[in-house]
N, C-alpha and C. Protein backbone atom coordinates (compact mmCIF):
# COMPACT_ATOMS: atom_id res chain seq x y z
N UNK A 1 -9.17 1.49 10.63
CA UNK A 1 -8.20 0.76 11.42
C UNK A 1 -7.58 -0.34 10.59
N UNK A 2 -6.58 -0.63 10.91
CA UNK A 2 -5.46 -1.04 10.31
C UNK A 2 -4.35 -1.87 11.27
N UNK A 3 -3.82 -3.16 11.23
CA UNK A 3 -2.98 -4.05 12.32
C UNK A 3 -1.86 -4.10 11.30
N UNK A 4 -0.81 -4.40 12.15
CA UNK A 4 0.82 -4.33 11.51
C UNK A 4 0.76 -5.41 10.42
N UNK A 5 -0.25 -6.02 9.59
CA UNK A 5 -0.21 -7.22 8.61
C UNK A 5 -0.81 -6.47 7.48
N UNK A 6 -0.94 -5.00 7.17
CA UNK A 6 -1.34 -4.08 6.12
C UNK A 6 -0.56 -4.10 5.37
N UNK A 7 0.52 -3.64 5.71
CA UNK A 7 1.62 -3.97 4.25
C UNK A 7 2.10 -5.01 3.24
N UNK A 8 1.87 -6.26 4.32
CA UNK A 8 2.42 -6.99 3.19
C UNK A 8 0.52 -7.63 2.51
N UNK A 9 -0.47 -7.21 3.28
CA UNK A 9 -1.69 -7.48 2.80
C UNK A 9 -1.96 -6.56 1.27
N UNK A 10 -1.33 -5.58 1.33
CA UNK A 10 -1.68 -4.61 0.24
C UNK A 10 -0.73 -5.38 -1.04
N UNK A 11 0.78 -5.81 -0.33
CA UNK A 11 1.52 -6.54 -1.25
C UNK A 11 0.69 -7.13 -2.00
N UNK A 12 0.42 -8.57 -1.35
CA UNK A 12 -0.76 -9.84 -1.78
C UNK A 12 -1.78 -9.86 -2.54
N UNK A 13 -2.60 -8.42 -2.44
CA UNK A 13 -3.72 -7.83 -3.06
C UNK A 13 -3.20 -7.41 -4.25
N UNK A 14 -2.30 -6.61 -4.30
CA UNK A 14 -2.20 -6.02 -5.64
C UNK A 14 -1.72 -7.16 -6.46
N UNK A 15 -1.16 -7.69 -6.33
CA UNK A 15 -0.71 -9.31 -7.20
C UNK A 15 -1.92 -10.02 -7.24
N UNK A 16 -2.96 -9.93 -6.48
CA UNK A 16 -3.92 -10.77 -7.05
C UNK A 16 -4.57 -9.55 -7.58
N UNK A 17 -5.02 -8.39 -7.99
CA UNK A 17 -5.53 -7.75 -8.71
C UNK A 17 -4.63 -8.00 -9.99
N UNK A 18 -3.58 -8.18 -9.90
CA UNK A 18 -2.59 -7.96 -11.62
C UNK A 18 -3.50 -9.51 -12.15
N UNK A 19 -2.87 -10.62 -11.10
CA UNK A 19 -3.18 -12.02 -11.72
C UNK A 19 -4.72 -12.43 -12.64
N UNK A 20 -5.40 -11.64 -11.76
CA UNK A 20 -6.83 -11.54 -12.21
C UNK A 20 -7.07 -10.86 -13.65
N UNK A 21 -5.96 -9.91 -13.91
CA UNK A 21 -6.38 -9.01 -15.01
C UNK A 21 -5.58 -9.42 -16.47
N UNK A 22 -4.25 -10.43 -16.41
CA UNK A 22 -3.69 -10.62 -17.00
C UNK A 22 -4.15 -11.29 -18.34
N UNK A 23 -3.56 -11.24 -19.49
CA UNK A 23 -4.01 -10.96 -20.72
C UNK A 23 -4.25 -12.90 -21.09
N UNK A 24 -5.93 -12.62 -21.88
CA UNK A 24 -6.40 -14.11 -22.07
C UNK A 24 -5.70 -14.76 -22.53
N UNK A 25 -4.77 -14.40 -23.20
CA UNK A 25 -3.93 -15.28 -24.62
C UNK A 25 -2.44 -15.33 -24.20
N UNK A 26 -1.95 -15.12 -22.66
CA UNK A 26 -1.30 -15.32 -22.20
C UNK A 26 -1.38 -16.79 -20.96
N UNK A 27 -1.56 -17.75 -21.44
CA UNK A 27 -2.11 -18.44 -20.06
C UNK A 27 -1.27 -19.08 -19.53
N UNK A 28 0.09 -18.93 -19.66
CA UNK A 28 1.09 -19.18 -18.68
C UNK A 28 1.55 -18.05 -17.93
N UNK A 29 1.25 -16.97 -18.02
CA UNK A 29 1.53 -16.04 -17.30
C UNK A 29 1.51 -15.87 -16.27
N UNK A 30 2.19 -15.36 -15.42
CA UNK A 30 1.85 -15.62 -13.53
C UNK A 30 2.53 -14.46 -12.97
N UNK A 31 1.93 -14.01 -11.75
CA UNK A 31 2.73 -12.71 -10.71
C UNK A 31 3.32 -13.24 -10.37
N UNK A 32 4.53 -12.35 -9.26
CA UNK A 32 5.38 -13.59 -8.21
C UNK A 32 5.75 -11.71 -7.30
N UNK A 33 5.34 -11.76 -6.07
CA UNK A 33 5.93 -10.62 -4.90
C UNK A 33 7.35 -11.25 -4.74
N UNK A 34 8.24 -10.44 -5.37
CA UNK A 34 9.47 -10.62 -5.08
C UNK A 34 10.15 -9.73 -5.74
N UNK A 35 11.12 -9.33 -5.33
CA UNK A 35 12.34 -8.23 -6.10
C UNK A 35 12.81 -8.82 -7.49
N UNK A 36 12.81 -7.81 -8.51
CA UNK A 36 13.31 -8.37 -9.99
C UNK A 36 14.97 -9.31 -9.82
N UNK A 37 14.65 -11.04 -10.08
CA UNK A 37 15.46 -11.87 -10.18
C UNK A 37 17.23 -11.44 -10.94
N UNK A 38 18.07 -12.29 -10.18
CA UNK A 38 19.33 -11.95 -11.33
C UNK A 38 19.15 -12.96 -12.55
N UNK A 39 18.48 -13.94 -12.49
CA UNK A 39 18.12 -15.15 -13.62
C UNK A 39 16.78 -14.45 -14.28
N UNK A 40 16.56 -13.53 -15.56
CA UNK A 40 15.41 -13.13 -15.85
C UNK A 40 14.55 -14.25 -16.00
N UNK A 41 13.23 -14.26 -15.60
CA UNK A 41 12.33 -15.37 -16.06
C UNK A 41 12.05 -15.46 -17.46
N UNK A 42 11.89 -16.30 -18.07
CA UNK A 42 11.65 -16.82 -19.57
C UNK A 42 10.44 -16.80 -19.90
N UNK A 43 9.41 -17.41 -19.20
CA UNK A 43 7.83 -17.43 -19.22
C UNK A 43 7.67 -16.15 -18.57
N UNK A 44 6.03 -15.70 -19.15
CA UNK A 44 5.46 -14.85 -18.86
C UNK A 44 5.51 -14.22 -17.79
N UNK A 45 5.71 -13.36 -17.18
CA UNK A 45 5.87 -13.27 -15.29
C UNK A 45 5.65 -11.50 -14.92
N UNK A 46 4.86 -10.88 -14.45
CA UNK A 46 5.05 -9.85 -13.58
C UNK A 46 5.52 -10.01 -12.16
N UNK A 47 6.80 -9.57 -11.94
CA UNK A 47 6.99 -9.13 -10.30
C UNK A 47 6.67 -8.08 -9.61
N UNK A 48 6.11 -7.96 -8.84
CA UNK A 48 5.93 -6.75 -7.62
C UNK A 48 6.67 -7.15 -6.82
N UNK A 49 6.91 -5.87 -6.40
CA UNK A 49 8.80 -5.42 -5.65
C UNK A 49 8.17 -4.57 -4.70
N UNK A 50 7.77 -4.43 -3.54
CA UNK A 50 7.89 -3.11 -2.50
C UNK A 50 9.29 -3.00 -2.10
N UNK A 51 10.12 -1.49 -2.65
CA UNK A 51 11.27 -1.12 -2.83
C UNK A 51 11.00 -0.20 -1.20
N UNK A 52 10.31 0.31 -1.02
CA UNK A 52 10.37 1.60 -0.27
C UNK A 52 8.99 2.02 0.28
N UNK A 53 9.10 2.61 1.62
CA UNK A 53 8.30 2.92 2.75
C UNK A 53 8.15 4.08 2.98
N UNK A 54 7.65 5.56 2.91
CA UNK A 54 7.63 6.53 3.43
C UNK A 54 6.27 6.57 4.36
N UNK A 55 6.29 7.90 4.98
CA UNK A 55 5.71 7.77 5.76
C UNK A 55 4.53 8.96 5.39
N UNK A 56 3.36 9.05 5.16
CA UNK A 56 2.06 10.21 4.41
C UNK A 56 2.36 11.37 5.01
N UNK A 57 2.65 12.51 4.24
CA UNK A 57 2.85 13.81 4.86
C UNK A 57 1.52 14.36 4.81
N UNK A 58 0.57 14.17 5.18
CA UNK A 58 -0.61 14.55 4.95
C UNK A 58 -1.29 13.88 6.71
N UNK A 59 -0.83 12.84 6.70
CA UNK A 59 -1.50 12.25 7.89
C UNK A 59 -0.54 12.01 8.86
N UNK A 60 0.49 12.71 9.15
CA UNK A 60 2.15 12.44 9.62
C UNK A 60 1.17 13.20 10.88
N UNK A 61 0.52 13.89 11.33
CA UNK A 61 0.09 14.47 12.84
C UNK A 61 -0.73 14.21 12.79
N UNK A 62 -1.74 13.41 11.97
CA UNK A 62 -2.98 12.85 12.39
C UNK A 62 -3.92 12.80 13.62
N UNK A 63 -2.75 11.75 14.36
CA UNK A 63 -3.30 11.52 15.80
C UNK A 63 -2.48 12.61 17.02
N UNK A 64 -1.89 13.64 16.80
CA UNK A 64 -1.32 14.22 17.76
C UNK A 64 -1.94 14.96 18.65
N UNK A 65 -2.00 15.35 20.06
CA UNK A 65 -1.44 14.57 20.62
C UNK A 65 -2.16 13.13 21.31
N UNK A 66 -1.54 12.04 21.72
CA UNK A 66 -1.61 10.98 21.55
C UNK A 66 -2.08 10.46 22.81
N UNK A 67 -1.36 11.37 23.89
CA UNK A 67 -1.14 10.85 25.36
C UNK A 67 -1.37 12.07 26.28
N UNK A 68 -1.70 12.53 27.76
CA UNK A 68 -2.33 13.74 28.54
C UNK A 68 -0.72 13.52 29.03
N UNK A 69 -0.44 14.49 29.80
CA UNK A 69 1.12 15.13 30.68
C UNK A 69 0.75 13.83 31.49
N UNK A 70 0.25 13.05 32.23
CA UNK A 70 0.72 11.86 32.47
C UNK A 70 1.06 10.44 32.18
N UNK A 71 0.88 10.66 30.59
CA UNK A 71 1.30 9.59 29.75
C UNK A 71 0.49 8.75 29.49
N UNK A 72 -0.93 8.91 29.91
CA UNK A 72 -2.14 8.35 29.80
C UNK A 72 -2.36 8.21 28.33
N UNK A 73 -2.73 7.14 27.70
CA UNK A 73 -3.19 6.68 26.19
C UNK A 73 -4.27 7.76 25.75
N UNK A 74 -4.63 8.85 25.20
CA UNK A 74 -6.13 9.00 24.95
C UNK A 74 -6.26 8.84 23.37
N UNK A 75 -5.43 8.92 22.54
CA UNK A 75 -6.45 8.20 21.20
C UNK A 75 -5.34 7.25 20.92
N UNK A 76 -5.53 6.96 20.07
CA UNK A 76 -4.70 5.08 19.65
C UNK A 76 -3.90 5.47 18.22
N UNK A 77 -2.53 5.66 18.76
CA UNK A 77 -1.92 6.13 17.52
C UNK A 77 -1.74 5.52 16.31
N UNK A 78 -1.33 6.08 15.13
CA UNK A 78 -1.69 5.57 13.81
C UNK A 78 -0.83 6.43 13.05
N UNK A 79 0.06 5.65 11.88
CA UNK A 79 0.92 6.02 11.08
C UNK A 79 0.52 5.71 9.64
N UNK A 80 0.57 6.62 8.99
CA UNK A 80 0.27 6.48 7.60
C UNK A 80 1.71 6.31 6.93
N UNK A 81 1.66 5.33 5.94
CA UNK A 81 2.55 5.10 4.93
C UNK A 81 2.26 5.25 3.71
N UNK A 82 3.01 5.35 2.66
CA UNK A 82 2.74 4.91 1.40
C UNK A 82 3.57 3.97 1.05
N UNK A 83 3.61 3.44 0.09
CA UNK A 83 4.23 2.35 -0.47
C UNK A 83 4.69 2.50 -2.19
N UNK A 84 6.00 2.27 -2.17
CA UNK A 84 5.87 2.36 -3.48
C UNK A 84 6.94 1.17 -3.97
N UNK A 85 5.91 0.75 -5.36
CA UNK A 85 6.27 -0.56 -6.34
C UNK A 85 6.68 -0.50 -7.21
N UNK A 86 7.30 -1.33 -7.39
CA UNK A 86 7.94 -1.67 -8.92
C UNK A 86 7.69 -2.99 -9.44
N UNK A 87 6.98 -2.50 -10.46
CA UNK A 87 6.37 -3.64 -11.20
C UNK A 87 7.41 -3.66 -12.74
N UNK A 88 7.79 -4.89 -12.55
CA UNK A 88 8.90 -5.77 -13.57
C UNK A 88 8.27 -6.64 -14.63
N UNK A 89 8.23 -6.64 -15.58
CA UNK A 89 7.68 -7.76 -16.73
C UNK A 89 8.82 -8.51 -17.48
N UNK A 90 8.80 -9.54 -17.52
CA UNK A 90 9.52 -10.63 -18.44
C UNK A 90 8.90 -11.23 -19.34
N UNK A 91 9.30 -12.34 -20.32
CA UNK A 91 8.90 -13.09 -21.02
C UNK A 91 9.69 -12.70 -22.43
N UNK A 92 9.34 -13.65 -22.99
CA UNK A 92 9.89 -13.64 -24.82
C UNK A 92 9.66 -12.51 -25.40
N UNK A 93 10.84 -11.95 -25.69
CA UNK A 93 11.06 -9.88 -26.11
C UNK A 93 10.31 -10.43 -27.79
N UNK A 94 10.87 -11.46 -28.48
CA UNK A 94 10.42 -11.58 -29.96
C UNK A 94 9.02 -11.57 -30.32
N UNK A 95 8.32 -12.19 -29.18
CA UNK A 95 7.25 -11.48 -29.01
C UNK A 95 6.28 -10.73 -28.33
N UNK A 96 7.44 -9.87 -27.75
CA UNK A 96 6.64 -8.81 -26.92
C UNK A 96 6.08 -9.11 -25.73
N UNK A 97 6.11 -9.91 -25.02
CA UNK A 97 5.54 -10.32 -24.08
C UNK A 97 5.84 -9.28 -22.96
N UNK A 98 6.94 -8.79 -22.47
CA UNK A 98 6.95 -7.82 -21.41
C UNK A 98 6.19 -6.80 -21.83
N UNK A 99 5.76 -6.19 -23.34
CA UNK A 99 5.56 -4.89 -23.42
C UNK A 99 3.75 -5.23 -23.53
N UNK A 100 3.50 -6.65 -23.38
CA UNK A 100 1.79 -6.85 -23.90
C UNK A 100 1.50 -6.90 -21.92
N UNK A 101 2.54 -7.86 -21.08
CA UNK A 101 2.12 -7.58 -19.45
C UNK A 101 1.75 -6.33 -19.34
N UNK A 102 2.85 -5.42 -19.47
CA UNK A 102 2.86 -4.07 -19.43
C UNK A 102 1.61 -3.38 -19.30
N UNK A 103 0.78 -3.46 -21.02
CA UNK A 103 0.14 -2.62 -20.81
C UNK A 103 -1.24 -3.15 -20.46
N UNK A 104 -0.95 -4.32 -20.31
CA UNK A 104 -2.21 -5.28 -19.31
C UNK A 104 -2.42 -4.91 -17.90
N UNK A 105 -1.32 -4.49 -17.30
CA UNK A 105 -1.32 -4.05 -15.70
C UNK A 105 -1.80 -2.75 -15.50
N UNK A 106 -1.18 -1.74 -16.55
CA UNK A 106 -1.61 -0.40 -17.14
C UNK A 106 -3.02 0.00 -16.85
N UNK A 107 -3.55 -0.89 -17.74
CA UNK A 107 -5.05 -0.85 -17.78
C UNK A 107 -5.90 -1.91 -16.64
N UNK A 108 -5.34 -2.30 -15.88
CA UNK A 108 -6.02 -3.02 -14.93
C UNK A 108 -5.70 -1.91 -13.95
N UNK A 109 -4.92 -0.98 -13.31
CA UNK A 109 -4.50 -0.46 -12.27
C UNK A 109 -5.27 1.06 -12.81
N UNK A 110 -5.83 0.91 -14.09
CA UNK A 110 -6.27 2.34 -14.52
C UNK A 110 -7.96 2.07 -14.05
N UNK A 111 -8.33 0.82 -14.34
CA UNK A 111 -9.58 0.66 -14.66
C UNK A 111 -10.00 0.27 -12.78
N UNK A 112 -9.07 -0.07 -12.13
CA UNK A 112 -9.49 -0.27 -10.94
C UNK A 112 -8.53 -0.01 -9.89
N UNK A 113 -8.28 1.65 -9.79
CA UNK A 113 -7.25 2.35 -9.01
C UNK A 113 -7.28 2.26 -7.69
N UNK A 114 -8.68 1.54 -7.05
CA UNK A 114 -8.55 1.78 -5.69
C UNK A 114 -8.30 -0.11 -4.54
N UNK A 115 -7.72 -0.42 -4.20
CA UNK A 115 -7.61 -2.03 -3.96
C UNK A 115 -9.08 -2.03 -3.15
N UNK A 116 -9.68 -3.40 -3.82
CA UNK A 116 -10.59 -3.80 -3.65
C UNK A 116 -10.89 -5.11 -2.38
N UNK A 117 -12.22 -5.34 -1.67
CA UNK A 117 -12.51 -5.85 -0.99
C UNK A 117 -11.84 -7.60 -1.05
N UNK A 118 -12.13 -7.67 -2.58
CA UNK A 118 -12.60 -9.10 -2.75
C UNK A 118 -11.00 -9.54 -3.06
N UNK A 119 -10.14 -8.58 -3.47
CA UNK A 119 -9.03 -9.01 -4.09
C UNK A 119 -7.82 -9.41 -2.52
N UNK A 120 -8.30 -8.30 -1.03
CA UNK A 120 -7.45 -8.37 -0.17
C UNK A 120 -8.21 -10.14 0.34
N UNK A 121 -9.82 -10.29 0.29
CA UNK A 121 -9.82 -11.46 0.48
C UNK A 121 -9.25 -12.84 0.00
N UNK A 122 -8.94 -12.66 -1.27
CA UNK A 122 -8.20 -13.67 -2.18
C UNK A 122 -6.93 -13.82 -1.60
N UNK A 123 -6.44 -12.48 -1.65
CA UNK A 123 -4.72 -12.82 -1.13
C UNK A 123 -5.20 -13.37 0.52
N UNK A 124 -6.14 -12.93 1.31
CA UNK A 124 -5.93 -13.72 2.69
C UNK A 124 -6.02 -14.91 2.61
N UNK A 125 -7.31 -15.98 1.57
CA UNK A 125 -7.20 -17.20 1.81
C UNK A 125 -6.28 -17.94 0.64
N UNK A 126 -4.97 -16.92 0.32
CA UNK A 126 -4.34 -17.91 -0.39
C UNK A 126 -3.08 -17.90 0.68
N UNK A 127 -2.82 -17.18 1.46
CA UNK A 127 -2.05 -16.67 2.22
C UNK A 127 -2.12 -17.00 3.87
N UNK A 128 -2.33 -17.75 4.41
CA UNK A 128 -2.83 -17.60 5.77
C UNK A 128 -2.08 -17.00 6.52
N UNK A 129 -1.14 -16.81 6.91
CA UNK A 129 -0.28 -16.10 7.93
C UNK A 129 -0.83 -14.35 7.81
N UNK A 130 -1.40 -14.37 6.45
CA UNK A 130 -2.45 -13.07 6.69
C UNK A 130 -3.80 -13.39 7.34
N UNK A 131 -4.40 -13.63 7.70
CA UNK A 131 -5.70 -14.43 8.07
C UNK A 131 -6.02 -13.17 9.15
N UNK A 132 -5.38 -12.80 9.68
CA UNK A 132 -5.60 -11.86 10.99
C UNK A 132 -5.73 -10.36 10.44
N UNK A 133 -5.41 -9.98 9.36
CA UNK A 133 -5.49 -8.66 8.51
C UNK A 133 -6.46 -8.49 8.52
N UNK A 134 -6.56 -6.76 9.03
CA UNK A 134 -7.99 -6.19 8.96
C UNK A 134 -8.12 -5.13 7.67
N UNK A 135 -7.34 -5.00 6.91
CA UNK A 135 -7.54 -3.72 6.05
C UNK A 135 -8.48 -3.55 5.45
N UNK A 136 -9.30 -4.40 4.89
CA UNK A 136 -10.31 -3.91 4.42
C UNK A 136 -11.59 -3.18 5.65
N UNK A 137 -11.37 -3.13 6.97
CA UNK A 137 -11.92 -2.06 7.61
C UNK A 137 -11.69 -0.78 7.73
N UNK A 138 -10.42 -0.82 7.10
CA UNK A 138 -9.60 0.40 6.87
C UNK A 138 -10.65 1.73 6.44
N UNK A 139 -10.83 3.16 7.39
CA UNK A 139 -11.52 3.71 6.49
C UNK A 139 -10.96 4.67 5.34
N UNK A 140 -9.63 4.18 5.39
CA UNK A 140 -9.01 4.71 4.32
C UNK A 140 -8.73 3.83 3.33
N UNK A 141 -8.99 3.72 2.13
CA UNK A 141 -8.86 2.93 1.13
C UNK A 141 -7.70 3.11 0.25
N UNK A 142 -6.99 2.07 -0.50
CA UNK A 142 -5.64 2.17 -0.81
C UNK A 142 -5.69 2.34 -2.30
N UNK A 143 -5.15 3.07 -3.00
CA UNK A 143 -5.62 3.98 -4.29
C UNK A 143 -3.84 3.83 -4.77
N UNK A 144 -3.96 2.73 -6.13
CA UNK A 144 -2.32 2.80 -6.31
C UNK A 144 -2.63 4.04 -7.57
N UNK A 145 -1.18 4.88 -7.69
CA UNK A 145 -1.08 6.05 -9.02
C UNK A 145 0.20 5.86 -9.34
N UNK A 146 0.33 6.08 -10.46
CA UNK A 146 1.54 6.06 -11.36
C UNK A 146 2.46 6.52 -11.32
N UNK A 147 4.19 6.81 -10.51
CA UNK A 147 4.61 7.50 -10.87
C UNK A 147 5.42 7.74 -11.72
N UNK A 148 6.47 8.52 -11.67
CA UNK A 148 7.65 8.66 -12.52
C UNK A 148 8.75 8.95 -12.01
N UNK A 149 9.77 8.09 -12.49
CA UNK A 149 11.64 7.95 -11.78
C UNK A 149 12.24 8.70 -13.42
N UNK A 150 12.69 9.75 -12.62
CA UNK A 150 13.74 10.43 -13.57
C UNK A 150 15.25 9.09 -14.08
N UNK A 151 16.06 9.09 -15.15
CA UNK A 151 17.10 8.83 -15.26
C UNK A 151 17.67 8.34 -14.31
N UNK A 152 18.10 9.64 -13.60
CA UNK A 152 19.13 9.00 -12.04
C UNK A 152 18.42 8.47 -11.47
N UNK A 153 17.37 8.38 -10.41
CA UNK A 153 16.55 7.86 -9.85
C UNK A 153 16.17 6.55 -10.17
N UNK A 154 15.94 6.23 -11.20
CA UNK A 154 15.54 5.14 -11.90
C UNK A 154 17.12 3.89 -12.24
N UNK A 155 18.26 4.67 -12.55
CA UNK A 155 19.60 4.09 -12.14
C UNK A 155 19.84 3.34 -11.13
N UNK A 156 19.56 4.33 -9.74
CA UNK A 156 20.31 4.36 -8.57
C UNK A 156 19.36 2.72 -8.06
N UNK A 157 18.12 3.05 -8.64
CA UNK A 157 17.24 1.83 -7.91
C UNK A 157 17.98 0.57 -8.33
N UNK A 158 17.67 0.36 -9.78
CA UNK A 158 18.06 -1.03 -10.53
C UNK A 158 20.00 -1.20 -9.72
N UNK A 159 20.82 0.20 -10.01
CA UNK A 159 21.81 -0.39 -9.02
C UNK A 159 22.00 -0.87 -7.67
N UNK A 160 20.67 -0.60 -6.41
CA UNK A 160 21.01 -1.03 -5.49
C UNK A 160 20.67 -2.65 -5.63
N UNK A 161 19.95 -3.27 -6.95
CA UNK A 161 19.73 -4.64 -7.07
C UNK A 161 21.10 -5.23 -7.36
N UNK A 162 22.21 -5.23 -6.65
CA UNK A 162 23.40 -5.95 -7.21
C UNK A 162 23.07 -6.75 -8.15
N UNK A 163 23.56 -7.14 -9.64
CA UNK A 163 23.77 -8.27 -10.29
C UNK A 163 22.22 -8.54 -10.76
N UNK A 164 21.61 -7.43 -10.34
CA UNK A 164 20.02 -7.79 -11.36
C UNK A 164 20.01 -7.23 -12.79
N UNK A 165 19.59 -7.71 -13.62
CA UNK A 165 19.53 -7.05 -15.21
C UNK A 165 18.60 -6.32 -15.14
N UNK A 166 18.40 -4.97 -15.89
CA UNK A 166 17.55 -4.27 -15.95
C UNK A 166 16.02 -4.98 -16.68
N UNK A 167 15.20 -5.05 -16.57
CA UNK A 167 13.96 -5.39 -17.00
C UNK A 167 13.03 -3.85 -17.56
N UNK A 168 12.11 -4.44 -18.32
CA UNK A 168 10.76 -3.23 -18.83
C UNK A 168 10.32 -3.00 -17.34
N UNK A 169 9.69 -1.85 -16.61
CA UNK A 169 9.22 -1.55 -15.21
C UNK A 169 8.32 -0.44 -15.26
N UNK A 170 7.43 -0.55 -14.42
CA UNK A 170 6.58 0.86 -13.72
C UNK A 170 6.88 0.60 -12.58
N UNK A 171 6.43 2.05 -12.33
CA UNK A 171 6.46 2.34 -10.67
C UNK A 171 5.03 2.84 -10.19
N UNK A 172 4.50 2.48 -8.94
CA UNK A 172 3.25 2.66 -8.53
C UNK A 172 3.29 3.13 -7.41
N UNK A 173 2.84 4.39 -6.68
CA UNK A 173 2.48 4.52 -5.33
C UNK A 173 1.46 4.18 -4.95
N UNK A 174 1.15 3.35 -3.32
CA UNK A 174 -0.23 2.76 -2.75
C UNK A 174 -0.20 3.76 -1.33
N UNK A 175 -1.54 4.61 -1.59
CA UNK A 175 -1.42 5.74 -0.74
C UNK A 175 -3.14 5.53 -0.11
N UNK A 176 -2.96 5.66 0.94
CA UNK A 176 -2.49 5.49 2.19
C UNK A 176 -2.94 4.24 2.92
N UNK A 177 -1.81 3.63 3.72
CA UNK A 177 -1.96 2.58 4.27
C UNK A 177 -2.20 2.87 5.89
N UNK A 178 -2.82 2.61 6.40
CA UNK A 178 -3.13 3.59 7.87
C UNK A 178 -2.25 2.44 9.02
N UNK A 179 -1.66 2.12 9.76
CA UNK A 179 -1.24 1.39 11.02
C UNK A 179 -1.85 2.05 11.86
N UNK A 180 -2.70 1.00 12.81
CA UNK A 180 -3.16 1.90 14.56
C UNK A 180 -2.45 1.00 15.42
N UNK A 181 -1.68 2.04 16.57
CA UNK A 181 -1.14 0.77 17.29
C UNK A 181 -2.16 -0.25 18.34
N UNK A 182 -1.18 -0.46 19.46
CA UNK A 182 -2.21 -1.45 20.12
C UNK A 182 -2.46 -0.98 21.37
N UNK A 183 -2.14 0.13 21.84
CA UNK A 183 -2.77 0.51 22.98
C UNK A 183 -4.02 0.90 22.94
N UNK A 184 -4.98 0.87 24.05
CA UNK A 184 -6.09 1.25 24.21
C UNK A 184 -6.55 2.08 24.98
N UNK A 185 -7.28 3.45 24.33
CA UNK A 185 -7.21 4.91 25.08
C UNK A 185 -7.91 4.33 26.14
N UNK A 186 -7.68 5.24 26.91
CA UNK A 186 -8.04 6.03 28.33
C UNK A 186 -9.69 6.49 28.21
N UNK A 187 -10.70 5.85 28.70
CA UNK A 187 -11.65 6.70 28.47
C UNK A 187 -12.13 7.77 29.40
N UNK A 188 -12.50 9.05 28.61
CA UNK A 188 -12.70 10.27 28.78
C UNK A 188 -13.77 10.33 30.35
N UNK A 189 -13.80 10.67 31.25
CA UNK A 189 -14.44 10.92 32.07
C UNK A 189 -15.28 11.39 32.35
N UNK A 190 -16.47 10.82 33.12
CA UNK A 190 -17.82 11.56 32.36
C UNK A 190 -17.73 12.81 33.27
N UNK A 191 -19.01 13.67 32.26
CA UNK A 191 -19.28 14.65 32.74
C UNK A 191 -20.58 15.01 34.01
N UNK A 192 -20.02 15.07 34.91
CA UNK A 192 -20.57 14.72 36.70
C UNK A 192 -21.99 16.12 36.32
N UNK A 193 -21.77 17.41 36.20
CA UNK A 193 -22.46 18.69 36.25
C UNK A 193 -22.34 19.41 35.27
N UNK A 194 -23.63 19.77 34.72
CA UNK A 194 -23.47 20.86 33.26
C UNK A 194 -23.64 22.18 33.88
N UNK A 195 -22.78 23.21 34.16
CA UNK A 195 -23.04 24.35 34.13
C UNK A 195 -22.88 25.62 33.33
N UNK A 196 -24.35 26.49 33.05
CA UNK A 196 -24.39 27.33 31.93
C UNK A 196 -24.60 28.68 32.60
N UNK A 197 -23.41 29.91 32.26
CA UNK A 197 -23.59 31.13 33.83
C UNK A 197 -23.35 31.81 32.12
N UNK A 198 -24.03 32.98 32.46
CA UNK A 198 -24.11 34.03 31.73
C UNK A 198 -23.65 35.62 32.49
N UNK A 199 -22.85 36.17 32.12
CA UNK A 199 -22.43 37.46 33.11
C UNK A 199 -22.98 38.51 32.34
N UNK A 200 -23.54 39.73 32.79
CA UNK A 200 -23.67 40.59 31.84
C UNK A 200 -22.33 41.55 32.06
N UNK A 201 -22.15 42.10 31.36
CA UNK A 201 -21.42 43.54 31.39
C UNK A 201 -21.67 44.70 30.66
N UNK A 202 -20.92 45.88 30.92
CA UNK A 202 -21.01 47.04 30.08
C UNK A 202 -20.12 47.13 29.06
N UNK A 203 -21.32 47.80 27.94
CA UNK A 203 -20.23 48.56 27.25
C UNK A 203 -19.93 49.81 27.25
N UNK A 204 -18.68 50.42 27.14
CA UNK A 204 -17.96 51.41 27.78
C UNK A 204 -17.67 52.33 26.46
């Protein structure tokens, strides 16, 4: 189970998983959840960007059906999403600094693919307006993977950023984020009489 404060909780988390992992000899370095700036940052900086929402084709009928022919609640519906990021690096090109974030996040998202307990707690008490997030009861756990934007694809994105400069970037899917809504089923009615009838018949 999962309350409508999952998404931007998974946001929060994964920025404190990057922040945590970021390279020793970088110590001005810092995350920031926000869409890649039109002013590139100068100091060290990874952004996480949630660009886009789909919805898990895997768990898309999960809960169906949801409700009896009189519209009665009987299980508590739930939508799976995925999420997918774009992670942006800046800093001083002369010395490499976007391409050393880079492969600092690389290997932090390799070495610990699945978001962790302690990291959604960090983002809650740095965050309070998350405070009410349950995801880590979630019994689905959120597993970011790597993907890949062809040419066009990878265009069309940086163009819907009006007036943003292209930056060094990955892209990450966070699969699966579960939402349950807030109704509360109907419980099932007990069973009053067990009856067990056995018929014989022929065979013909």
């Amino acid at each position: 189970m999962s309350n409508d404060l999952a998404v931007a909780t998974v946001t929060a988390a994964l920025s404190q998983q990057l922040a945590r992992q970021l390279p020793g000899d970088l110590p001005q370095a810092n995350v920031k959840t926000q869409k890649p700036p039109t002013e590139p940052f100068t100091e060290p900086t990874i952004t996480v960007f949630c660009y886009q929402a789909t919805v898990n084709g895997s768990l898309r009928n999960r809960d169906a059906p949801t409700r009896t022919g009189n519209g009665a609640l009987i299980t508590r519906p739930q939508v799976g999403l995925d999420l997918h990021y774009l992670l942006s690096f800046y800093g001083d090109e002369t010395l490499l600094i976007p391409q050393r974030l880079l492969g600092a996040a690389v290997r932090a998202l390799h070495e610990e693919p699945v978001l962790g307990g302690a990291d959604i707690a960090g983002a809650t008490g740095l965050l309070p307006f998350l405070a009410d997030n349950d995801l880590a009861a979630a019994p689905d756990r959120v597993r970011f993977t790597p993907t890949h934007l062809d040419i066009d694809d990878l265009y069309k994105l940086w163009s819907m950023m009006s007036g943003t400069p292209f930056a060094l970037s990955l892209c990450y899917l966070a699969s699966v984020v579960a939402i349950d809504g807030l109704g509360t089923p109907t419980p099932a009615k007990p069973v009053q009489e067990r009856v067990i009838q056995a018929d014989p018949f022929e065979v013909v």
